[in-house]
PDB file of N, CA and C in Angstrom:
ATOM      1  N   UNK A   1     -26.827 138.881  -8.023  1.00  0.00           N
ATOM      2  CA  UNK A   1     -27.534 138.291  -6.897  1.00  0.00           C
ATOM      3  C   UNK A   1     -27.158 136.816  -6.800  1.00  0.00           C
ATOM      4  N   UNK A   2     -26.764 136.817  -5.218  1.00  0.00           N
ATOM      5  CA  UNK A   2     -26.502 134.984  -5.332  1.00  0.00           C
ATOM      6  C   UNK A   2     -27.495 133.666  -4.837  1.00  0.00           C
ATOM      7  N   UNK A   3     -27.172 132.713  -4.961  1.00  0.00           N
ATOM      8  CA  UNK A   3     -28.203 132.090  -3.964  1.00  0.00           C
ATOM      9  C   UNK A   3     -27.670 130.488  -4.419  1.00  0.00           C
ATOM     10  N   UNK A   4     -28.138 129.913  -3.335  1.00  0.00           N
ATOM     11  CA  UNK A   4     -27.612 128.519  -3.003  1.00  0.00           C
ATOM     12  C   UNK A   4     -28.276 127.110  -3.595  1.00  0.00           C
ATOM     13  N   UNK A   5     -28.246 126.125  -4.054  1.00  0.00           N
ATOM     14  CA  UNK A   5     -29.019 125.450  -4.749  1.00  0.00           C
ATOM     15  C   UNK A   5     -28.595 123.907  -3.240  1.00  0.00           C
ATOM     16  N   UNK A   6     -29.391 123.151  -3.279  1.00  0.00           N
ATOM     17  CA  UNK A   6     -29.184 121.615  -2.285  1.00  0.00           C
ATOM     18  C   UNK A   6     -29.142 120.774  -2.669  1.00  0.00           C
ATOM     19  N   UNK A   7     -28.843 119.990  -2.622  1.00  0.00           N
ATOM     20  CA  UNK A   7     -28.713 118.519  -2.866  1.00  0.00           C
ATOM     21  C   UNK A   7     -29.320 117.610  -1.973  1.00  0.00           C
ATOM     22  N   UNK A   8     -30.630 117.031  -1.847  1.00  0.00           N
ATOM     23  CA  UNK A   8     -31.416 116.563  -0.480  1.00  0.00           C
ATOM     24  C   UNK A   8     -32.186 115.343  -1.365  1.00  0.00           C
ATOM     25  N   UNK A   9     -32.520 114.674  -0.067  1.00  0.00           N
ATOM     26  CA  UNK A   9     -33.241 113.199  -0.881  1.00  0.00           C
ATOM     27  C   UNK A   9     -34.890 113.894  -0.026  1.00  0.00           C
ATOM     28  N   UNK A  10     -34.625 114.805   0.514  1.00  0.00           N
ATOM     29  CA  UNK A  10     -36.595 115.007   0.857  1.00  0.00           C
ATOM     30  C   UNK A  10     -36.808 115.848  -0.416  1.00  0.00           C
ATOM     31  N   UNK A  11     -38.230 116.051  -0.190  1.00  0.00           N
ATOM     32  CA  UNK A  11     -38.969 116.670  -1.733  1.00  0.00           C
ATOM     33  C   UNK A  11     -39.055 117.925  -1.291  1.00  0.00           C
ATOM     34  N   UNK A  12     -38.333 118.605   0.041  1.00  0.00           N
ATOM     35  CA  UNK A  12     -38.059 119.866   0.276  1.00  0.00           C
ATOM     36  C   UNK A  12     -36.878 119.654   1.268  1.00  0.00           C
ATOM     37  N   UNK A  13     -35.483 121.080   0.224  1.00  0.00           N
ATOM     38  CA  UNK A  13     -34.957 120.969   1.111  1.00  0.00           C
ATOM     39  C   UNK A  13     -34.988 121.358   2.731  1.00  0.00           C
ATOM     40  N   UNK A  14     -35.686 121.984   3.133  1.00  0.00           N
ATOM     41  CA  UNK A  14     -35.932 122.432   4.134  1.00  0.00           C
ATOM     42  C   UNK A  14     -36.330 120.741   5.240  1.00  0.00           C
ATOM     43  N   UNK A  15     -36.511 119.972   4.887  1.00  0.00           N
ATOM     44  CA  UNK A  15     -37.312 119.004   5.221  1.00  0.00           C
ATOM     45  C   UNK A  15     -36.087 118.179   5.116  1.00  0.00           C
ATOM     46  N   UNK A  16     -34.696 118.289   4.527  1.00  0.00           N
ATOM     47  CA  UNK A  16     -33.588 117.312   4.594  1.00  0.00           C
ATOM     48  C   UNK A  16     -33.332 115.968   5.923  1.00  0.00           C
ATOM     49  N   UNK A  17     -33.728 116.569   6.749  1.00  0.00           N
ATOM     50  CA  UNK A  17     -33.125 115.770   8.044  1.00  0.00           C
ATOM     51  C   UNK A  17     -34.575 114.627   8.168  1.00  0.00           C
ATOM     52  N   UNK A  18     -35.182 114.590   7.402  1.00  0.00           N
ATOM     53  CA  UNK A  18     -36.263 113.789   7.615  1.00  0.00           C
ATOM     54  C   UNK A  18     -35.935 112.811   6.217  1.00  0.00           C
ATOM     55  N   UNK A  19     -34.712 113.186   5.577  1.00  0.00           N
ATOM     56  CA  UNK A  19     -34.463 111.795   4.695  1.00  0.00           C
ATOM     57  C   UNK A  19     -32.564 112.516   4.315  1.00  0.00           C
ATOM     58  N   UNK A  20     -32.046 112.196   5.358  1.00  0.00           N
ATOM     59  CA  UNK A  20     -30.555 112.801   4.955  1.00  0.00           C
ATOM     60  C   UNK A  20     -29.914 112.187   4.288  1.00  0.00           C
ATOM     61  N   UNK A  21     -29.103 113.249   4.079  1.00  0.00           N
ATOM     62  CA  UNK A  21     -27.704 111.976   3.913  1.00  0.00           C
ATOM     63  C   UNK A  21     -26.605 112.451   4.642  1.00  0.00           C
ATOM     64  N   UNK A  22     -25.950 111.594   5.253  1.00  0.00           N
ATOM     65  CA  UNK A  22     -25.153 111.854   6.153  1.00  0.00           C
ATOM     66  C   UNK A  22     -23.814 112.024   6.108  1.00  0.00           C
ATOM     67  N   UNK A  23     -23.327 113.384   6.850  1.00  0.00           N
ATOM     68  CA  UNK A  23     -22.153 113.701   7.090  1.00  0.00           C
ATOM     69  C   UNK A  23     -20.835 112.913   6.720  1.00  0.00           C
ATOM     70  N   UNK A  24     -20.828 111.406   6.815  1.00  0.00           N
ATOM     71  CA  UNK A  24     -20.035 110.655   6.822  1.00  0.00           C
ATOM     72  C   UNK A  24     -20.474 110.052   4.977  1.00  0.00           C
ATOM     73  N   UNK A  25     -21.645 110.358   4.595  1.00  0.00           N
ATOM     74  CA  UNK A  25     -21.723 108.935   3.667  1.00  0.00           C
ATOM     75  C   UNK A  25     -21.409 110.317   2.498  1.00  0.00           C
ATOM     76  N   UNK A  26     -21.775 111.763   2.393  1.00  0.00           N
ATOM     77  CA  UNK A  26     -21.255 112.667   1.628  1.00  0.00           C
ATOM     78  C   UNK A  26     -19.414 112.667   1.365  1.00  0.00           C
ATOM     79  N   UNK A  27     -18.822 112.834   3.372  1.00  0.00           N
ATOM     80  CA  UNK A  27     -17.149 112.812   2.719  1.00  0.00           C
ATOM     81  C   UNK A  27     -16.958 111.684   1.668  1.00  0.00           C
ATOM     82  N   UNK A  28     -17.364 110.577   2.013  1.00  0.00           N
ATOM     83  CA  UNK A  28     -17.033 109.040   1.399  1.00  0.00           C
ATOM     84  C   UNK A  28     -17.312 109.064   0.134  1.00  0.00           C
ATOM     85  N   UNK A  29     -18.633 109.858  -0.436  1.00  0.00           N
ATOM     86  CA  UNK A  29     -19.403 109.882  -1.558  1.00  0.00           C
ATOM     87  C   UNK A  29     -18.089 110.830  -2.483  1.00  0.00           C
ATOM     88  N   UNK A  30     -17.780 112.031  -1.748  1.00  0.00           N
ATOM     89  CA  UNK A  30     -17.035 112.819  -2.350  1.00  0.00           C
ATOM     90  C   UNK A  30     -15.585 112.808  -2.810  1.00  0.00           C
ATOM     91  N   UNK A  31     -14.905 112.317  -1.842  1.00  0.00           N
ATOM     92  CA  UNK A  31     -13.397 111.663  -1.858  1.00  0.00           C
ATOM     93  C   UNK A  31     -13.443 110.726  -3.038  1.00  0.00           C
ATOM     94  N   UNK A  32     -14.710 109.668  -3.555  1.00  0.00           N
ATOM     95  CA  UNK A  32     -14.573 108.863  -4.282  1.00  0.00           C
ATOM     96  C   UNK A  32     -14.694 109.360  -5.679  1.00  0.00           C
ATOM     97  N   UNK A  33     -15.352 110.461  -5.873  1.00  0.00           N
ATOM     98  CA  UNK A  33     -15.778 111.015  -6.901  1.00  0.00           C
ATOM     99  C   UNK A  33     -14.495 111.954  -7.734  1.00  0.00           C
ATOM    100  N   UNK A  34     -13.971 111.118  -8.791  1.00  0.00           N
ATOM    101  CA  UNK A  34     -13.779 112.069  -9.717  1.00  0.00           C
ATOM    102  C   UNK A  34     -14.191 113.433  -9.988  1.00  0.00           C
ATOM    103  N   UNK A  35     -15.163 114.045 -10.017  1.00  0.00           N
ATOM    104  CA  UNK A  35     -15.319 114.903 -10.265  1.00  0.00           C
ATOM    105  C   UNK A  35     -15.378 116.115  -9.416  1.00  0.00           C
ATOM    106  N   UNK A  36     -15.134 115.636  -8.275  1.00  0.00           N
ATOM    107  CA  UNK A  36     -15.018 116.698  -6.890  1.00  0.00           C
ATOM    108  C   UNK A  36     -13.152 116.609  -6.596  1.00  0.00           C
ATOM    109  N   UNK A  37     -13.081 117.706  -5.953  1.00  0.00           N
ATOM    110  CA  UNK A  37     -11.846 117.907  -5.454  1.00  0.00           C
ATOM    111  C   UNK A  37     -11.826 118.515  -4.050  1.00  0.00           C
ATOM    112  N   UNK A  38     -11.224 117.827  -3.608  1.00  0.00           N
ATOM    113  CA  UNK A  38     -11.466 118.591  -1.539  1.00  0.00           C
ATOM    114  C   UNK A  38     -10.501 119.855  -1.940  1.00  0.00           C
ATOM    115  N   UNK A  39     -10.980 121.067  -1.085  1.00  0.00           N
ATOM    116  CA  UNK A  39     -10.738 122.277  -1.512  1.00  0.00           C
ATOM    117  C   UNK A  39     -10.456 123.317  -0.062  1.00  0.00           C
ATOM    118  N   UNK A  40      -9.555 122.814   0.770  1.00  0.00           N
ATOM    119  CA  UNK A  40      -9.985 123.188   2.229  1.00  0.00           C
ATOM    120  C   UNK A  40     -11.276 122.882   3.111  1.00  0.00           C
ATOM    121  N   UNK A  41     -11.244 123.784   4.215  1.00  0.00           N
ATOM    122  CA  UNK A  41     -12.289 123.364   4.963  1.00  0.00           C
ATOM    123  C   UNK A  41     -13.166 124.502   5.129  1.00  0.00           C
ATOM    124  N   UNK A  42     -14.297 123.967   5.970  1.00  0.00           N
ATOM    125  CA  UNK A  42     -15.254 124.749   6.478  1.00  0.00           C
ATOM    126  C   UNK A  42     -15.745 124.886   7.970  1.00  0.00           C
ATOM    127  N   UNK A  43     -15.956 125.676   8.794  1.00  0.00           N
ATOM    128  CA  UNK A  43     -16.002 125.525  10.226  1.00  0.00           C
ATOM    129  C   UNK A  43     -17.597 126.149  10.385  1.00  0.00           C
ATOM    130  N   UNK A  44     -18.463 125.500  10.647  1.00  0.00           N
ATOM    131  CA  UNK A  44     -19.559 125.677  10.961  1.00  0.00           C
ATOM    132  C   UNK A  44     -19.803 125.381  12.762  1.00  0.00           C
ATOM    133  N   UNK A  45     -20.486 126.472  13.078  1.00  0.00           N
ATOM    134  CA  UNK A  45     -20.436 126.093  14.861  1.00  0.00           C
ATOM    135  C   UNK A  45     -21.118 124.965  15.129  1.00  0.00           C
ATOM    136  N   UNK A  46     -22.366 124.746  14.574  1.00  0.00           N
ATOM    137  CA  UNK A  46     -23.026 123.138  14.936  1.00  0.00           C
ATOM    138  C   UNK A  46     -22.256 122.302  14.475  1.00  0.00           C
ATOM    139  N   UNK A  47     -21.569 122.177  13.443  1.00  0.00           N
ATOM    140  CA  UNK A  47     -21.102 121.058  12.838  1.00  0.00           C
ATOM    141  C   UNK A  47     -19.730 120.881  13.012  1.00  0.00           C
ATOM    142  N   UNK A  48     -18.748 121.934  13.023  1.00  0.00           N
ATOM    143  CA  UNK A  48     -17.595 121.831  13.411  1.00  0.00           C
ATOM    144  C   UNK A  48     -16.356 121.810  11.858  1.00  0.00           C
ATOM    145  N   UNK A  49     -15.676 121.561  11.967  1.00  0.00           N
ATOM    146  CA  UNK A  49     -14.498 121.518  11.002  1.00  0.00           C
ATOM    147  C   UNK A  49     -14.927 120.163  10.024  1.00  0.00           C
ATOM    148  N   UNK A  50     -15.151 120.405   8.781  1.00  0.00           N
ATOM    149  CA  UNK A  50     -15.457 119.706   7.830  1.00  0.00           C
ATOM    150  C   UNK A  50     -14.712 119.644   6.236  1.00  0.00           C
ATOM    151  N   UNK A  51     -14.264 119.085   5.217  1.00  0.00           N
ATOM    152  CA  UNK A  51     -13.863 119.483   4.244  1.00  0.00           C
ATOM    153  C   UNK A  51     -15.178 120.022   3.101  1.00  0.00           C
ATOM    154  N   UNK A  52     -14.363 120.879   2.439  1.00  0.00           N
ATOM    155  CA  UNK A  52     -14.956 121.647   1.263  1.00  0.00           C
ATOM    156  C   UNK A  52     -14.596 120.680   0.069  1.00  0.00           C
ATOM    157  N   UNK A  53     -15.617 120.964  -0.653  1.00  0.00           N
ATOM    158  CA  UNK A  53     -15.282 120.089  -2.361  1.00  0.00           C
ATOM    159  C   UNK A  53     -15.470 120.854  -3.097  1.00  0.00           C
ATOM    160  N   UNK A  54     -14.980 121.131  -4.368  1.00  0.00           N
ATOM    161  CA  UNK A  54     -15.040 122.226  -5.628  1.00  0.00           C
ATOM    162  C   UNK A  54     -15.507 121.093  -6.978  1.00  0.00           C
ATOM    163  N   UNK A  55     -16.683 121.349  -7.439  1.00  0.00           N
ATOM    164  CA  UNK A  55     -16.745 120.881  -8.453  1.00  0.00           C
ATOM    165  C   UNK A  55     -16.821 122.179  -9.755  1.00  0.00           C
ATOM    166  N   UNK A  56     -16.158 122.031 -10.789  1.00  0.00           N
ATOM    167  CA  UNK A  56     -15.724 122.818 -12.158  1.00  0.00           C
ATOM    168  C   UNK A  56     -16.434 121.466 -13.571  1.00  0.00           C
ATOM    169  N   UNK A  57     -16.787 122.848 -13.866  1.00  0.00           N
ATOM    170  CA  UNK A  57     -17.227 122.518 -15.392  1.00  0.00           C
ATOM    171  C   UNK A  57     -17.690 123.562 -16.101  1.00  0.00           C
ATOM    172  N   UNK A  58     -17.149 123.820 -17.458  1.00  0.00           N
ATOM    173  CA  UNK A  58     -17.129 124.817 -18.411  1.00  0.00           C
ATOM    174  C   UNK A  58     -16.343 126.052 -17.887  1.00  0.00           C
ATOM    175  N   UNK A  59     -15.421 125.989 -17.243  1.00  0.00           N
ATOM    176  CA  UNK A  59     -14.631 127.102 -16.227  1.00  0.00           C
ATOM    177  C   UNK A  59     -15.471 127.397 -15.423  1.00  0.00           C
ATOM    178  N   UNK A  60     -16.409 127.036 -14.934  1.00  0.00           N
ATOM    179  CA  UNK A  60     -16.903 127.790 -13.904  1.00  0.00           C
ATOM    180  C   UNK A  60     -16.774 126.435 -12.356  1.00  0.00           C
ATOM    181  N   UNK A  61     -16.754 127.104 -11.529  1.00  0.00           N
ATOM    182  CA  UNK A  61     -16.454 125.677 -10.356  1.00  0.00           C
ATOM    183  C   UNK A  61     -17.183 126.084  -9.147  1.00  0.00           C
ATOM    184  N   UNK A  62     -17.900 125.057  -8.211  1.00  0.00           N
ATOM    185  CA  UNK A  62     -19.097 125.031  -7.517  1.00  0.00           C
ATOM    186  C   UNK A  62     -18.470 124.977  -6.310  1.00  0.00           C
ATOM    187  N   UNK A  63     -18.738 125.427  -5.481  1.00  0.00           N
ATOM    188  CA  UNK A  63     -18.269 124.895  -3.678  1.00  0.00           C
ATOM    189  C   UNK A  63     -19.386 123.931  -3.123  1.00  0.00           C
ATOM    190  N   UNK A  64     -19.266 122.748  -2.569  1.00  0.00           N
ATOM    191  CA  UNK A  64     -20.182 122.266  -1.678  1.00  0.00           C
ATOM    192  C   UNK A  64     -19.866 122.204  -0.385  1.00  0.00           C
ATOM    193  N   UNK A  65     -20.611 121.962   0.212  1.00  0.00           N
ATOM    194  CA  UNK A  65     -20.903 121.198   1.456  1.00  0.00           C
ATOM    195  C   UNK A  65     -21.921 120.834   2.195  1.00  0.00           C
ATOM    196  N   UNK A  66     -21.402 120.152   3.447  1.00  0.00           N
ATOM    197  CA  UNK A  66     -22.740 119.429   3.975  1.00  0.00           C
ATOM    198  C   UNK A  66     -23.457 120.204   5.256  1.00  0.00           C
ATOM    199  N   UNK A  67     -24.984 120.111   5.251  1.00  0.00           N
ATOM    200  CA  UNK A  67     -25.397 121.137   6.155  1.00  0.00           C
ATOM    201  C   UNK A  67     -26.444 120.369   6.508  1.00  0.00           C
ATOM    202  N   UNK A  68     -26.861 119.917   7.820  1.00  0.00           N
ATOM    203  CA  UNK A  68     -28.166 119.291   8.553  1.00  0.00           C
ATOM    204  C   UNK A  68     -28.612 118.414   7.052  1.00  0.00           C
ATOM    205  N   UNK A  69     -28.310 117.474   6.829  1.00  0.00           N
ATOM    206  CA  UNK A  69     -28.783 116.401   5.885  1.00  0.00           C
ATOM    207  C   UNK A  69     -28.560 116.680   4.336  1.00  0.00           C
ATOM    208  N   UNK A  70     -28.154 117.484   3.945  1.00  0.00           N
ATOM    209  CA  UNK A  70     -27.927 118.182   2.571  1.00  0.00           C
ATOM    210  C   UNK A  70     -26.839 118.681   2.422  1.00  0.00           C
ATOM    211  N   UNK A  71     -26.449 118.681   1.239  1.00  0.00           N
ATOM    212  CA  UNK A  71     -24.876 119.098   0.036  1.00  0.00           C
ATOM    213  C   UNK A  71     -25.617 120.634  -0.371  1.00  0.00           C
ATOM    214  N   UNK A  72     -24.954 121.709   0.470  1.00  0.00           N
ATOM    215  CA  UNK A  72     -25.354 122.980  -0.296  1.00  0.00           C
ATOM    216  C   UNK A  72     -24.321 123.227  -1.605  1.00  0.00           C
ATOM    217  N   UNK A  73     -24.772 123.892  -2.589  1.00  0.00           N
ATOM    218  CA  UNK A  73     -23.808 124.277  -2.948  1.00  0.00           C
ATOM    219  C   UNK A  73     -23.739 125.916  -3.748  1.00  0.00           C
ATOM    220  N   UNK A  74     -22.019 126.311  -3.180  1.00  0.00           N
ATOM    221  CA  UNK A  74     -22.225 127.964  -3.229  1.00  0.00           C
ATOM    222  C   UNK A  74     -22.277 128.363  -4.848  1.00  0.00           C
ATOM    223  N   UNK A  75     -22.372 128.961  -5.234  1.00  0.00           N
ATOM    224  CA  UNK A  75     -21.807 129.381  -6.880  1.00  0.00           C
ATOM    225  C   UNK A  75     -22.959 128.885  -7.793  1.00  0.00           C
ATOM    226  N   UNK A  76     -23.828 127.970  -7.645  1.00  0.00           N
ATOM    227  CA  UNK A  76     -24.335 127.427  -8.614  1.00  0.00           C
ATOM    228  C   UNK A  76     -25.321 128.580  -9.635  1.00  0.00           C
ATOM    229  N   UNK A  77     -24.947 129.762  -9.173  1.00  0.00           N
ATOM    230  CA  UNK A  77     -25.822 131.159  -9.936  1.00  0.00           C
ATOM    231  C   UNK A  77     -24.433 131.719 -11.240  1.00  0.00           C
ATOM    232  N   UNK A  78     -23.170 131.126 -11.044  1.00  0.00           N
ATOM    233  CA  UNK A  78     -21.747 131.413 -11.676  1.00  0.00           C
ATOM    234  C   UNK A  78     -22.264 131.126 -13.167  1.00  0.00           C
ATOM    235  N   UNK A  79     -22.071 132.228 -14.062  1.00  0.00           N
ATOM    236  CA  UNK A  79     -21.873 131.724 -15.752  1.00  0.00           C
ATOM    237  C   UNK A  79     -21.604 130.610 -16.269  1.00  0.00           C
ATOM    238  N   UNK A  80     -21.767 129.869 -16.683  1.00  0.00           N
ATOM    239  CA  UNK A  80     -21.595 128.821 -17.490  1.00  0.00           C
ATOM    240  C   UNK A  80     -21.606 127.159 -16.838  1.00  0.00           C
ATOM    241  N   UNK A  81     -22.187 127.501 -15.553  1.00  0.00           N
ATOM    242  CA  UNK A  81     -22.155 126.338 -14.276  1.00  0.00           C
ATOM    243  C   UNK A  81     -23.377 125.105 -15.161  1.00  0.00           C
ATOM    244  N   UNK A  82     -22.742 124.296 -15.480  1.00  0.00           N
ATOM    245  CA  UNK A  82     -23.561 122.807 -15.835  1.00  0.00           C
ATOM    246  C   UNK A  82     -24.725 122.465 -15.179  1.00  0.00           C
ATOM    247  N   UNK A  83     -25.579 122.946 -14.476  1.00  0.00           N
ATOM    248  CA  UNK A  83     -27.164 122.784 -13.983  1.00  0.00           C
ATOM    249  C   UNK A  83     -27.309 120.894 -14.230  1.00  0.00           C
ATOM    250  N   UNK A  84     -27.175 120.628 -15.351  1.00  0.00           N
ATOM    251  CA  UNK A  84     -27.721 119.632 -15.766  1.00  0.00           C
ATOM    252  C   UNK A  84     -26.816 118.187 -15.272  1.00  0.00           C
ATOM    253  N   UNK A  85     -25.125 118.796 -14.892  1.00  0.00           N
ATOM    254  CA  UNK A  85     -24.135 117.994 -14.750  1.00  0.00           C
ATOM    255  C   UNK A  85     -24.357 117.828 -13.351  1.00  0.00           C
ATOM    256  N   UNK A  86     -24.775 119.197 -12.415  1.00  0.00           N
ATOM    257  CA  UNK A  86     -25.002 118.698 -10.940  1.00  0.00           C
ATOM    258  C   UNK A  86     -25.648 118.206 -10.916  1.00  0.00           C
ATOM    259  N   UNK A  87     -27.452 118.143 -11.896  1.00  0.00           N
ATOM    260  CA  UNK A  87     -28.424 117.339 -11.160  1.00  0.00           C
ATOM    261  C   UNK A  87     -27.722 115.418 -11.119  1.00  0.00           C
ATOM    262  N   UNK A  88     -26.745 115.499 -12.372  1.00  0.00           N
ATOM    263  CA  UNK A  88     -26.303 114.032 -12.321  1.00  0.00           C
ATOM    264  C   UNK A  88     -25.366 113.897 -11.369  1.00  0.00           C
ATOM    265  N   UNK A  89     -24.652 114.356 -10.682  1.00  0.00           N
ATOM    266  CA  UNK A  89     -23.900 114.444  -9.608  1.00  0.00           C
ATOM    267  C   UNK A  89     -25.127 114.403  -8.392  1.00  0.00           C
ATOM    268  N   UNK A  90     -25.901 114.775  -8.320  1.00  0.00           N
ATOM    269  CA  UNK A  90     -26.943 114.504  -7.163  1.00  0.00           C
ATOM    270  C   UNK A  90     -27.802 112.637  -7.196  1.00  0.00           C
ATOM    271  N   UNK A  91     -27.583 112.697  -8.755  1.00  0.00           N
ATOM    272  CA  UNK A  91     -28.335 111.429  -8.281  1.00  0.00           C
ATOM    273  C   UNK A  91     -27.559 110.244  -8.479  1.00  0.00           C
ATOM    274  N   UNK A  92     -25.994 110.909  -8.620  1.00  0.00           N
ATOM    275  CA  UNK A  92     -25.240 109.984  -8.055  1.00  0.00           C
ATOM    276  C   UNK A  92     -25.343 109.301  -6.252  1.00  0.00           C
ATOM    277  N   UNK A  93     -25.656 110.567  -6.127  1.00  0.00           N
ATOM    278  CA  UNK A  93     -25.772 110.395  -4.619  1.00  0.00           C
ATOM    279  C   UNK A  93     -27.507 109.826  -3.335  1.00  0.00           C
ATOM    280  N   UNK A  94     -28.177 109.510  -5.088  1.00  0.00           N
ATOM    281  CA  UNK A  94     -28.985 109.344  -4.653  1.00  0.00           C
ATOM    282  C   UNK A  94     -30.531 110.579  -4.521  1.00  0.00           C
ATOM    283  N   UNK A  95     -29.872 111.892  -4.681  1.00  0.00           N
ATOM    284  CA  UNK A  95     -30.524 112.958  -4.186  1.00  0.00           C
ATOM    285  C   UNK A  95     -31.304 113.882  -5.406  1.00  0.00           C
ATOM    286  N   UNK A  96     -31.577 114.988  -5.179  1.00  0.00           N
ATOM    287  CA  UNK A  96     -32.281 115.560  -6.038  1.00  0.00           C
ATOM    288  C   UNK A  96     -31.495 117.126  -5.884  1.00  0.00           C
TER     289      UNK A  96
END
């Protein structure tokens, strides 16, 4: 069973767009980051053509992206995925 984990500065993600982070300040955030790698793209109809980032640790590697104010990210249910390494990757960004 899969399911998606967020990266959001509200205290629900559902509630993201009421404290985002934005489209532009995620690519910038991500490109800068060592630990992400742009990984192709993503075409969402509201949002349009965007890049993908892959973050890996312990062999296992995460997909993100950005969705109405929040960094989803796919995989984070994958074996051996660092839980503890994304939450520090989130508050790199400020987020939770």
């Amino acid at each position: 069973m899969g399911y998606e984990l967020h990266m959001t500065r509200a205290s629900h993600w559902l509630d993201s767009d009421e404290c985002p982070i934005t489209l532009h300040e995620w690519i910038e955030f991500a490109h800068a980051s060592a630990a992400l790698r742009e990984d192709g793209y993503l075409d969402l109809r509201s949002v349009g053509r965007q890049p993908m980032f892959t973050w890996s640790s312990g062999g296992a590697a995460v997909g993100l992206h950005w969705f109405e104010g929040r960094v989803t990210l796919s995989g984070a249910h994958a074996h051996l995925v660092d839980l503890v390494g994304l939450a520090d990757l989130a508050a790199e960004l400020s987020a939770n």
